[in-house]
Each structure stands twice: as C-alpha cells, then as structure tokens.
C-alpha atoms as a PDB file:
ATOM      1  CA  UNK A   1      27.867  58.911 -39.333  1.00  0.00           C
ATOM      2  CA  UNK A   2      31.454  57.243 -38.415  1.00  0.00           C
ATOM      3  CA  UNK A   3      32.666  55.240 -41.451  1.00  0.00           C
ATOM      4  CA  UNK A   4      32.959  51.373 -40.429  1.00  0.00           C
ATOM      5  CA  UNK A   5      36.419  49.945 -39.969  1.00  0.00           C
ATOM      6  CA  UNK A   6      35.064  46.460 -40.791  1.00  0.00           C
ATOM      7  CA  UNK A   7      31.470  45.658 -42.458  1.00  0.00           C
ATOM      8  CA  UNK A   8      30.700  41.742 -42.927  1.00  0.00           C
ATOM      9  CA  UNK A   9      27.457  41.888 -45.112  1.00  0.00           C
ATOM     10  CA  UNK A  10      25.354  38.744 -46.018  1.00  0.00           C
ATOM     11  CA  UNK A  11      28.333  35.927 -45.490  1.00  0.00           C
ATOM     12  CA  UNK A  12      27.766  32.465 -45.866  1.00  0.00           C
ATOM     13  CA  UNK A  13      30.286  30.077 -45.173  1.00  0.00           C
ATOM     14  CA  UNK A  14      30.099  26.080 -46.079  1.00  0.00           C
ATOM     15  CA  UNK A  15      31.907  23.223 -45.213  1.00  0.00           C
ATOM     16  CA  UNK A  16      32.750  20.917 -47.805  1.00  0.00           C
ATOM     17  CA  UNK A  17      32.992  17.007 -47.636  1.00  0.00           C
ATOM     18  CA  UNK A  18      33.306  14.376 -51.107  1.00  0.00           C
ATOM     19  CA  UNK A  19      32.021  12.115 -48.261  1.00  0.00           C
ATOM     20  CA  UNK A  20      29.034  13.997 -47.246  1.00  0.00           C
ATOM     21  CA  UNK A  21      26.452  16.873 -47.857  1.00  0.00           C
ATOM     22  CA  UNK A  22      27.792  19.943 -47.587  1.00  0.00           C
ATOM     23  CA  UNK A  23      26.867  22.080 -44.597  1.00  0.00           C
ATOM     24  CA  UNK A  24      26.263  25.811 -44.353  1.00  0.00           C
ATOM     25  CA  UNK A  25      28.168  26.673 -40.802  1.00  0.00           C
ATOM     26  CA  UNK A  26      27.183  30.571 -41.086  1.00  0.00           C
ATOM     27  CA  UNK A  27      24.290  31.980 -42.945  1.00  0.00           C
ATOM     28  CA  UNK A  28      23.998  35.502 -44.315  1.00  0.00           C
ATOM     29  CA  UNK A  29      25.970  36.976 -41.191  1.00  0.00           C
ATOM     30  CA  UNK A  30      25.807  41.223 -41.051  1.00  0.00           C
ATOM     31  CA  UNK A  31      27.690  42.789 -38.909  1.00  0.00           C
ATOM     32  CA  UNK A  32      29.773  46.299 -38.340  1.00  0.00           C
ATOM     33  CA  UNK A  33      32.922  47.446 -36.199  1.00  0.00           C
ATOM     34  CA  UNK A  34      32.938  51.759 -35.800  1.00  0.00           C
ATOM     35  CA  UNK A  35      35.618  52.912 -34.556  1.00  0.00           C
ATOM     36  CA  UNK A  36      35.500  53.942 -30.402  1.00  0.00           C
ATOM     37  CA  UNK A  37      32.692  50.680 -30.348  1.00  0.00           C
ATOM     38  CA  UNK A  38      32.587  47.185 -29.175  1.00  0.00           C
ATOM     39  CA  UNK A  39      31.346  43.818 -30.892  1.00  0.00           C
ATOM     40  CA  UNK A  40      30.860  40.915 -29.066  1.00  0.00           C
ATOM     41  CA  UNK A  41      29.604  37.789 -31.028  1.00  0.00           C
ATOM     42  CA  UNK A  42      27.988  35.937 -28.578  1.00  0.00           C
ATOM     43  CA  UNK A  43      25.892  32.146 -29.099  1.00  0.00           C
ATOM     44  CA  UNK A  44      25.565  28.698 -28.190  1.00  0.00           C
ATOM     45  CA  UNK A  45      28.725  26.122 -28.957  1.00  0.00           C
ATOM     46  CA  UNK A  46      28.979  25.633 -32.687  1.00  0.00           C
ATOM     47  CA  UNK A  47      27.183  28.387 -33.739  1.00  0.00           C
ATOM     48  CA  UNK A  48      29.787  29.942 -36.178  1.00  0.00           C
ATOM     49  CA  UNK A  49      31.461  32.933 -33.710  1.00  0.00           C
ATOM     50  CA  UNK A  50      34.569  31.201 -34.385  1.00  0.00           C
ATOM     51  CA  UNK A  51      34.126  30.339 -37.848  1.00  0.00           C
ATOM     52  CA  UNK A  52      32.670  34.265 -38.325  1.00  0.00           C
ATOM     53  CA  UNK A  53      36.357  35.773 -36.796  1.00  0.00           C
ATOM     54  CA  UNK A  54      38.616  33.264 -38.912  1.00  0.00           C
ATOM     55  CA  UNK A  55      36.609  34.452 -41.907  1.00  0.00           C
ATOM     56  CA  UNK A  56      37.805  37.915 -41.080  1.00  0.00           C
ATOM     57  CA  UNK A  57      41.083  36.682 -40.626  1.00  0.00           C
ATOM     58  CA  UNK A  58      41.061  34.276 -44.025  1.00  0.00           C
ATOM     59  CA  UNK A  59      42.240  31.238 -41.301  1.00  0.00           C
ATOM     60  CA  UNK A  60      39.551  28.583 -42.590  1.00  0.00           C
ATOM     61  CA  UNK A  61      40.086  25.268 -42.946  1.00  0.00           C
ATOM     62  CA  UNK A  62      40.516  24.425 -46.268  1.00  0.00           C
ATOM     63  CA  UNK A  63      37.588  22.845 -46.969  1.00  0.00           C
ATOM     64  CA  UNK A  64      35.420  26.028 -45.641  1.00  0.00           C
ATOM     65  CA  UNK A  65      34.489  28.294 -48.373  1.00  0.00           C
ATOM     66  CA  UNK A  66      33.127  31.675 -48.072  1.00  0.00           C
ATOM     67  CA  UNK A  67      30.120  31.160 -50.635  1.00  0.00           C
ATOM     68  CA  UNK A  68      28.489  34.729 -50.330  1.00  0.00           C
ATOM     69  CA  UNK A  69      28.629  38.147 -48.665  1.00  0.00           C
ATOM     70  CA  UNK A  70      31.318  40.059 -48.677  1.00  0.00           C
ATOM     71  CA  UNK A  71      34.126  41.379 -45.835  1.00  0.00           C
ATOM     72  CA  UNK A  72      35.116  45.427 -45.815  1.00  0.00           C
ATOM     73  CA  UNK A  73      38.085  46.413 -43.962  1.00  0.00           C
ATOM     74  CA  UNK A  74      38.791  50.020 -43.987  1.00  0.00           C
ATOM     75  CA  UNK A  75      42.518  49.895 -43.307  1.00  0.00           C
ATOM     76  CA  UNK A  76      45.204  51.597 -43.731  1.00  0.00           C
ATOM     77  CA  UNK A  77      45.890  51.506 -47.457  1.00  0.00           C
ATOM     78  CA  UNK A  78      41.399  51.784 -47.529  1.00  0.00           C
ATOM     79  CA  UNK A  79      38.891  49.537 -48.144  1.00  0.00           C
ATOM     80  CA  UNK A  80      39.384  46.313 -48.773  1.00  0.00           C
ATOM     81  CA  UNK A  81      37.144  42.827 -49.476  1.00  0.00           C
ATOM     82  CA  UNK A  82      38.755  40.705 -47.449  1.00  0.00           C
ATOM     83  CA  UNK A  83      36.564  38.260 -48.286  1.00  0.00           C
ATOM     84  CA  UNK A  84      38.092  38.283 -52.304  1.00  0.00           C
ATOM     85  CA  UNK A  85      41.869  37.812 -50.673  1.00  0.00           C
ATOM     86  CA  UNK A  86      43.769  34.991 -51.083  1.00  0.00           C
ATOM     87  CA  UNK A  87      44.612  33.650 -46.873  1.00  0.00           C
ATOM     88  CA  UNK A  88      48.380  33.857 -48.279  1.00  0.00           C
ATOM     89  CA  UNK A  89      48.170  36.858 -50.474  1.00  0.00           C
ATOM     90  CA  UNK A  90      50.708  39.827 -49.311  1.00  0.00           C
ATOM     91  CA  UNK A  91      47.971  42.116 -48.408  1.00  0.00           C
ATOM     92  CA  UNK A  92      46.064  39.366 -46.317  1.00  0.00           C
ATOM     93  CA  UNK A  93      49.401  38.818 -44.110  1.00  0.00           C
ATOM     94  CA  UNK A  94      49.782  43.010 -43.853  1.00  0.00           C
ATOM     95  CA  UNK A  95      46.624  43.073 -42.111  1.00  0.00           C
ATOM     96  CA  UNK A  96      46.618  39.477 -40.355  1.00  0.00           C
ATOM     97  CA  UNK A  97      47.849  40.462 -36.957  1.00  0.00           C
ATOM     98  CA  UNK A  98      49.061  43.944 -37.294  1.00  0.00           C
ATOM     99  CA  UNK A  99      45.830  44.997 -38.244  1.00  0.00           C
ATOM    100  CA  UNK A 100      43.412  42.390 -37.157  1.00  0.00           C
ATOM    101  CA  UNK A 101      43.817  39.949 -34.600  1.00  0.00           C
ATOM    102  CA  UNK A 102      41.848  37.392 -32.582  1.00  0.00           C
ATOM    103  CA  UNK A 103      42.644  35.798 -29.096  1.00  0.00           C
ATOM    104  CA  UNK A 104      41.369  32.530 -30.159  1.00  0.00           C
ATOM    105  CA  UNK A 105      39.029  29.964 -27.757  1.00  0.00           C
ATOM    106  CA  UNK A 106      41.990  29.127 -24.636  1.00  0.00           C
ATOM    107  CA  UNK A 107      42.560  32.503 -23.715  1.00  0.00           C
ATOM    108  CA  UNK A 108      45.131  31.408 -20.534  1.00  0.00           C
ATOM    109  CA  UNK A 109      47.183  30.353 -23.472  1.00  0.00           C
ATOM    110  CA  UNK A 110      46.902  33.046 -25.711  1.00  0.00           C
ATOM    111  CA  UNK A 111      47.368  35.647 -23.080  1.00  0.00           C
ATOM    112  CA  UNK A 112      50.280  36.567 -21.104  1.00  0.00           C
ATOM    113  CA  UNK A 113      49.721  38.100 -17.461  1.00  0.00           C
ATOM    114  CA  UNK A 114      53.218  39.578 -17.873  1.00  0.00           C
ATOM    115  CA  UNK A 115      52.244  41.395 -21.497  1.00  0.00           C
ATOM    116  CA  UNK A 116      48.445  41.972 -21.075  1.00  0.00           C
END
C-alpha cells in the first residue's frame, strides 16, 4: 500500500466567541492524500471545506482552534503533525506554499491565465 502524503484523522475544529457559545465548524473530519490520487472536498456553503484546507495550512482565524484529531504530512524532512505546529513556526512556513498550497474560494484572482 502507497504511504499517505497527508492523513487528517478525527479533526475537530471550534470557533470561539466570549460573546457566544462556542461552535464546532468541523467534526471528526478523516481524510487521506496518496500520492498519483485526487481529493476533492466537496459540500454545501459553510460546511467546513474551507475551514478543513486552512487547517492543513495552519491559516485559521485566531479564534478557531483545532480541538482534536490530528494532521500527518509526509514531507520532505518526514512525517509531521501539522496539526501540533505553531501557524508561524519555521517548519510551518517551509511547508506553507512550497509544499502545500491552496487556490483559495475566487479562483479568477488567484489564478493567472498567463502562469497556469
């Protein structure tokens, strides 16, 4: 069996208010990326696809907090929690973009005809 290059296994993610209850956006998500293979996270508006990929990326808000689960990215340097990193850390911002990326919701604007 191919070894994963990313494994997201029960994550929960909650948003945090001192106004309000708190509210769980994404709920023991499992997922896995093989190498050759492609995801698509697919679901209504405001289901947590976005929410899901800027986990991955540690680009939450800052009152999202990854409660449970845990993120595996086999990279180059090998496995790593992503999940455990800090969205600033050194290792977060080696993988952030050269690594992993995302084309995020307004793809005219986040893709160029001339470099695409």
């Amino acid at each position: 069996m191919t070894k994963p290059l990313l494994s997201i296994n029960d994550m929960s993610i909650v948003f945090t208010s001192p106004d309000e209850p708190d509210i769980e956006a994404v709920r023991q998500v499992d997922l896995t990326l093989t190498p050759g293979k492609t995801l698509a996270l697919v679901g209504e508006s405001g289901c947590g696809k976005s929410v899901t990929a800027r986990a991955v990326l540690r680009l939450l808000d800052k009152n999202a907090d990854i409660r449970t689960g845990e993120i595996i990215y086999e990279g180059e340097g090998g496995a790593t929690d992503i999940a455990r990193l800090k969205s600033d850390s050194t290792a977060m911002r080696s993988i952030r973009g050269a690594q992993i990326s995302m084309i995020f919701q307004e793809p005219m604007s986040s893709l160029s005809p001339v470099h695409t």
